[in-house]
Protein backbone atom coordinates (compact mmCIF):
# COMPACT_ATOMS: atom_id res chain seq x y z
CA UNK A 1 0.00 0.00 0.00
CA UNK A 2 2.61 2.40 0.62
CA UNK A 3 4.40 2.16 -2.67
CA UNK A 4 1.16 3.38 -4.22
CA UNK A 5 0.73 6.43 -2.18
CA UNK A 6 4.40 6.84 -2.93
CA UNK A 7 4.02 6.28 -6.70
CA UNK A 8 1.28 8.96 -6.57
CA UNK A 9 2.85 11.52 -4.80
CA UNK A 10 6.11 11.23 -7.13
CA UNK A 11 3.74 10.95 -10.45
CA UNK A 12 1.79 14.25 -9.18
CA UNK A 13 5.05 16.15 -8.25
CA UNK A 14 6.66 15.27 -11.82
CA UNK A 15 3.23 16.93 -13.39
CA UNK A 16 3.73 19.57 -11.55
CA UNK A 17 7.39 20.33 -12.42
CA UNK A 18 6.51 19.32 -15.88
CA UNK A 19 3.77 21.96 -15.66
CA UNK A 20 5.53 24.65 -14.28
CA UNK A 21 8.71 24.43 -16.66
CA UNK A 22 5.83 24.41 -19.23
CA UNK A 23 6.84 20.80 -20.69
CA UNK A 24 3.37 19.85 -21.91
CA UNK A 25 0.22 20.82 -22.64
CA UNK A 26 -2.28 18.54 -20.34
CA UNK A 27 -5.27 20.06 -21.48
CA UNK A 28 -7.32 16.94 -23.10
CA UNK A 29 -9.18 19.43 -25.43
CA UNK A 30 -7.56 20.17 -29.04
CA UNK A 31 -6.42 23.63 -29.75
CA UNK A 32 -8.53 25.05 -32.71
CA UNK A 33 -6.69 26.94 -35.21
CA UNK A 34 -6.73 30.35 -35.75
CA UNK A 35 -9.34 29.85 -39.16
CA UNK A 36 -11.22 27.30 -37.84
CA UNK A 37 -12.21 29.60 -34.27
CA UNK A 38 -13.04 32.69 -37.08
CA UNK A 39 -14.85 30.13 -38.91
CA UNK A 40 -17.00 29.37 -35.81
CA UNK A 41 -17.50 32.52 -35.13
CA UNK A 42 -18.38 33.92 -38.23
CA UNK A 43 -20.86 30.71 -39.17
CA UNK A 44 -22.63 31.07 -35.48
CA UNK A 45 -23.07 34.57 -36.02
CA UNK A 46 -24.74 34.44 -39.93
CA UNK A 47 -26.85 31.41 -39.21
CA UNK A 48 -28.42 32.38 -35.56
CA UNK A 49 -31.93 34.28 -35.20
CA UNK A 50 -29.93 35.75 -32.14
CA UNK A 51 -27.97 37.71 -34.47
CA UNK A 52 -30.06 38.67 -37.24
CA UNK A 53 -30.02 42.19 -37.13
CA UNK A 54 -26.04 41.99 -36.41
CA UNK A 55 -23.33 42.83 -38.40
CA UNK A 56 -20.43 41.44 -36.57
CA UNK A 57 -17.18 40.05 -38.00
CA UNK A 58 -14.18 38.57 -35.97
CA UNK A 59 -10.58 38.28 -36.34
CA UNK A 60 -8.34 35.70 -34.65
CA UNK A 61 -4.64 35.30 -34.00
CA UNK A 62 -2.40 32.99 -31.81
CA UNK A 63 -3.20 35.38 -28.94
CA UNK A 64 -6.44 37.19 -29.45
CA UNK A 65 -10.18 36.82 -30.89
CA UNK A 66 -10.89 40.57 -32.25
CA UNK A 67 -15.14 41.65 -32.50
CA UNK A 68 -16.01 44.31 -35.14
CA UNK A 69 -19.73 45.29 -35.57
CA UNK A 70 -22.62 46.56 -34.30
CA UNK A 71 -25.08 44.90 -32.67
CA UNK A 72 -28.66 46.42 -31.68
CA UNK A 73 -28.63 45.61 -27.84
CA UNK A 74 -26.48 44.60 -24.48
CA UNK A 75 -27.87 41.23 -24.69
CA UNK A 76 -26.76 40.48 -28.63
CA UNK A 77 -23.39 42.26 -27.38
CA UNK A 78 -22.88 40.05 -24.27
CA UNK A 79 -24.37 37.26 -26.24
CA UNK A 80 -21.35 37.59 -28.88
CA UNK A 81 -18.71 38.00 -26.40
CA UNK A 82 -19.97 34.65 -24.96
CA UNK A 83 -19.86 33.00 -28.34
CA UNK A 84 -16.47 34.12 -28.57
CA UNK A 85 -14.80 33.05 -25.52
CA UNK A 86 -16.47 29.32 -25.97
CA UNK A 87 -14.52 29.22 -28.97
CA UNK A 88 -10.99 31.37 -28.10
CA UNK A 89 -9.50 28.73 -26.17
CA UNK A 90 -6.78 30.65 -24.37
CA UNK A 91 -7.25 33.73 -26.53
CA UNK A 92 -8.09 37.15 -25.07
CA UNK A 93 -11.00 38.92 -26.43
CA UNK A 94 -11.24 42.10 -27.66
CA UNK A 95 -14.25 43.43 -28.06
CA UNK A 96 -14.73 46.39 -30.67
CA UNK A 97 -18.39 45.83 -31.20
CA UNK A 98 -20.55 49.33 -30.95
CA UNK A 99 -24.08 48.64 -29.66
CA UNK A 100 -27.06 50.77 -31.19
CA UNK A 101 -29.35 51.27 -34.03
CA UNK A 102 -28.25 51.20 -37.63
CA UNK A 103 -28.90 54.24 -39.54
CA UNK A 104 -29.11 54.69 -43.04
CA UNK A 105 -27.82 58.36 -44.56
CA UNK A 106 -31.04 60.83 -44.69
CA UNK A 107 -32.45 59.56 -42.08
């Protein structure tokens, strides 16, 4: 019994200096690429009721997911910074959306 705590302990502290030297990714999810999290984005966005009165486009590097647009409320504004970050991964957002009404010249 005691070798098996022992194994434990010495598998959890070589995770941890693993970890900490940043020797590994443990995370059991894949990475998306950068086109693939714009292509999320950008599909959610043009095919969701939520959004139909939206014009918002997105951007993505290794580092951050970028919102242009304007949206018509707080709600489709939070809604799109939640439909960002489900798909960023570890990316930061930045959020460049304007919310209020369209308006057309002459109006």
């Amino acid at each position: 019994m005691k070798w098996i705590i022992g194994t434990l302990v010495l598998l959890f502290a070589i995770t941890m200096v693993a970890q900490q030297q940043g020797m590994g990714n443990f995370s059991t999810q894949p990475t998306m690429s950068n086109s693939d999290v714009r292509y999320q984005i950008q599909s959610t966005v043009s095919t969701s009721p939520d959004f139909s009165n939206a014009n918002i486009s997105a951007t993505v590097s290794d580092n951050t997911v970028t919102l242009y647009g304007q949206v018509s409320s707080k709600e489709q504004h939070d809604e799109a910074l939640a439909l960002a970050s489900s798909y960023a991964g570890d990316r930061q957002i930045v959020d460049q959306i304007q919310i209020g009404e369209w308006s057309t010249p002459g109006d």
